[in-house]
C-alpha atoms as a PDB file:
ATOM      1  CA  UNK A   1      84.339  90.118 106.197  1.00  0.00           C
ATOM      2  CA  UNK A   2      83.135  90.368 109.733  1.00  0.00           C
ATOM      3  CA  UNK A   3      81.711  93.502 111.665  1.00  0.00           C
ATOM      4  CA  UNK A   4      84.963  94.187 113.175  1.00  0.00           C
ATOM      5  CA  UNK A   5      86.858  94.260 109.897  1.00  0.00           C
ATOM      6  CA  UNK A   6      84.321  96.287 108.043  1.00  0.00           C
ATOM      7  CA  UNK A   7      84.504  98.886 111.031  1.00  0.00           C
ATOM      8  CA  UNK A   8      88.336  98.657 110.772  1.00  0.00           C
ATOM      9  CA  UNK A   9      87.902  99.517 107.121  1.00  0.00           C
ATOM     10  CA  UNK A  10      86.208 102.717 107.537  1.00  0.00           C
ATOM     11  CA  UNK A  11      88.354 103.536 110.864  1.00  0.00           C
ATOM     12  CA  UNK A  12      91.330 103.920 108.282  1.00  0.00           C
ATOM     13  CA  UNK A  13      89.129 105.573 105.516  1.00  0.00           C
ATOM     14  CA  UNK A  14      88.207 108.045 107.557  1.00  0.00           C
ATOM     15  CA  UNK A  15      91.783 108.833 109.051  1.00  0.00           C
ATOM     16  CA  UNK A  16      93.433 109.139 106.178  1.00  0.00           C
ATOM     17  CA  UNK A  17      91.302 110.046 103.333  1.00  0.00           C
ATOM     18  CA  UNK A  18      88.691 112.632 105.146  1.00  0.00           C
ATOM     19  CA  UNK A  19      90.367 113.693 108.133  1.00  0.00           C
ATOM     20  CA  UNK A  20      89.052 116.715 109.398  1.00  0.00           C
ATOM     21  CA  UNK A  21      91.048 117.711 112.155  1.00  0.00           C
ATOM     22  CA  UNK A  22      94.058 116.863 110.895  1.00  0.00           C
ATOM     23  CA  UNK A  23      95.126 114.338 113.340  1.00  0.00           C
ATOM     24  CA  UNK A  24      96.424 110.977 110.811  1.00  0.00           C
ATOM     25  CA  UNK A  25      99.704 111.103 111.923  1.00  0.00           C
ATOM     26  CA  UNK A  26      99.165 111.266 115.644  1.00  0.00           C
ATOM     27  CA  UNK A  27      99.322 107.901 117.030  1.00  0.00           C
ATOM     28  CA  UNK A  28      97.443 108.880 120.134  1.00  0.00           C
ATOM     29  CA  UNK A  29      94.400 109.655 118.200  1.00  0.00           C
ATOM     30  CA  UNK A  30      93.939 106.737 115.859  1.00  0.00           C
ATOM     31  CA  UNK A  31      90.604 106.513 117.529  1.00  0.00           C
ATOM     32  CA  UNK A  32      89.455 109.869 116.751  1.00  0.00           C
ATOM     33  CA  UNK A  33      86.156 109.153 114.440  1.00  0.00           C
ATOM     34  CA  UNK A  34      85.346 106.061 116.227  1.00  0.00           C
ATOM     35  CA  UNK A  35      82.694 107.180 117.643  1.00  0.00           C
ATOM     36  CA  UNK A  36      81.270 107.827 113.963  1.00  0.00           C
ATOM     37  CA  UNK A  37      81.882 104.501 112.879  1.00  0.00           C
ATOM     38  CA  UNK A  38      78.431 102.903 113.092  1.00  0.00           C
ATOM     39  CA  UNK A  39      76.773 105.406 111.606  1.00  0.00           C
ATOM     40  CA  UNK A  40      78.589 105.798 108.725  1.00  0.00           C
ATOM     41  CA  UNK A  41      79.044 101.828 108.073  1.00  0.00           C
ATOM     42  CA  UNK A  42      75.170 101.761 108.820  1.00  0.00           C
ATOM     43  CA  UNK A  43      74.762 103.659 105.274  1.00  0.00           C
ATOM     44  CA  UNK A  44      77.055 101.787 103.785  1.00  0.00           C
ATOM     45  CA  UNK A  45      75.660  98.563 104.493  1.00  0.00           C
ATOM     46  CA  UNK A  46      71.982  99.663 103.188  1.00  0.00           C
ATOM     47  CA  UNK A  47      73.757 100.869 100.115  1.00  0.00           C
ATOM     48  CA  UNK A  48      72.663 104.537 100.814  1.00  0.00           C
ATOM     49  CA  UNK A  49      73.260 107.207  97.813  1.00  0.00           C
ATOM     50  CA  UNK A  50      76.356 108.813  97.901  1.00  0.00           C
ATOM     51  CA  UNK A  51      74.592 112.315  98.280  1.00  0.00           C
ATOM     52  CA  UNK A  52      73.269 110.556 102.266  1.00  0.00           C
ATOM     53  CA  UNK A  53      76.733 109.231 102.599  1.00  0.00           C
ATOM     54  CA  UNK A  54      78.584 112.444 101.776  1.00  0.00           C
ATOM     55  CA  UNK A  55      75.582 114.293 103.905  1.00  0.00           C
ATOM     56  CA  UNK A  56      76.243 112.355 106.945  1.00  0.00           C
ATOM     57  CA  UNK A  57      80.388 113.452 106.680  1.00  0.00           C
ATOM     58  CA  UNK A  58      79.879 116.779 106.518  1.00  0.00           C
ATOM     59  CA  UNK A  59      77.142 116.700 109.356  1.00  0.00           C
ATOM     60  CA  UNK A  60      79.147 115.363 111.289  1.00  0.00           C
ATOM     61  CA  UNK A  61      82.302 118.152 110.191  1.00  0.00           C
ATOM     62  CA  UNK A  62      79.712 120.536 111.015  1.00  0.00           C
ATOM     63  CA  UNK A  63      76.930 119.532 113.262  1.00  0.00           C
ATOM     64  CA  UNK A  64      79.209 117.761 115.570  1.00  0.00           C
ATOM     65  CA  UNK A  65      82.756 118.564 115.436  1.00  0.00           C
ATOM     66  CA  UNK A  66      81.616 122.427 114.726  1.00  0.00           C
ATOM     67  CA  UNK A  67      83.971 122.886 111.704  1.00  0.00           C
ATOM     68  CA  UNK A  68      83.765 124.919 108.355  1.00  0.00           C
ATOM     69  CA  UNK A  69      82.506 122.124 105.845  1.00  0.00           C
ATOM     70  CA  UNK A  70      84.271 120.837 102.827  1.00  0.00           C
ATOM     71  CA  UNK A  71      81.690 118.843 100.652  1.00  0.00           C
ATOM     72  CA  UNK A  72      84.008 118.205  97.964  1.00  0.00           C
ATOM     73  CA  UNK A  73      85.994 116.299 100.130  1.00  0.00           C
ATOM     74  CA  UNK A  74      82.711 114.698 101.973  1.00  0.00           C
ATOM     75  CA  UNK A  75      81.740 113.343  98.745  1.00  0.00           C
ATOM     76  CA  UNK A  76      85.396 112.241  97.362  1.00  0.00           C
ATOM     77  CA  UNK A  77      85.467 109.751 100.657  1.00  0.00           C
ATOM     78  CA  UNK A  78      81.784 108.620 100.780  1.00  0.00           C
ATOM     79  CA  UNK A  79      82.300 107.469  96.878  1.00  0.00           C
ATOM     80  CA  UNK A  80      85.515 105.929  97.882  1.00  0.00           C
ATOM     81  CA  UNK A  81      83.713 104.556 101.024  1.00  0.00           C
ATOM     82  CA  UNK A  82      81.119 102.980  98.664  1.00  0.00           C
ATOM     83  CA  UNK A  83      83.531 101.590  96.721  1.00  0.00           C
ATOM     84  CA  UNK A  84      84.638  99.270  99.393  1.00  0.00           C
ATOM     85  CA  UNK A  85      81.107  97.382  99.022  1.00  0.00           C
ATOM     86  CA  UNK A  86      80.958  97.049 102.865  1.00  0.00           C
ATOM     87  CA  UNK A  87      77.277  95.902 101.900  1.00  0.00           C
ATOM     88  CA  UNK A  88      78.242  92.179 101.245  1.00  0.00           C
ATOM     89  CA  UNK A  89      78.394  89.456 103.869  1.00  0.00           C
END
């Protein structure tokens, strides 16, 4: 899988599984969480613990999009994220 697809992977994760602005259906914001994208397939790849994974979704929920945290859905998506195994070539 290359860099692109692994990126596209967690582009649709995150839009339709976490989500937290509510914006999966708009077609002008398919884009939203790109900027996130690195990051978060950064821990993946290094096979982080889901705990960092999780932590890194609902800093960003709350850090950076200034919104009321939900870490039971942080850590339902970064398991689900792992379970992609984005970590192999």
């Amino acid at each position: 899988m290359t860099y692109e697809q692994k990126l596209d992977a967690v582009r649709k994760m995150l839009l339709q599984d976490w989500d937290p602005i509510g914006v999966r259906d708009e077609p002008a914001a398919q884009d939203e969480y790109d900027a996130y994208l690195p990051a978060v397939l950064h821990l993946l790849q290094v096979r982080a613990p889901v705990d960092e994974v999780a932590r890194c979704l609902t800093d960003i929920t709350t850090l950076e999009m200034g919104l009321s945290d939900v870490e039971e859905r942080d850590r339902a998506v970064a398991a689900r994220l792992l379970a992609l195994r984005l970590d192999r070539a």
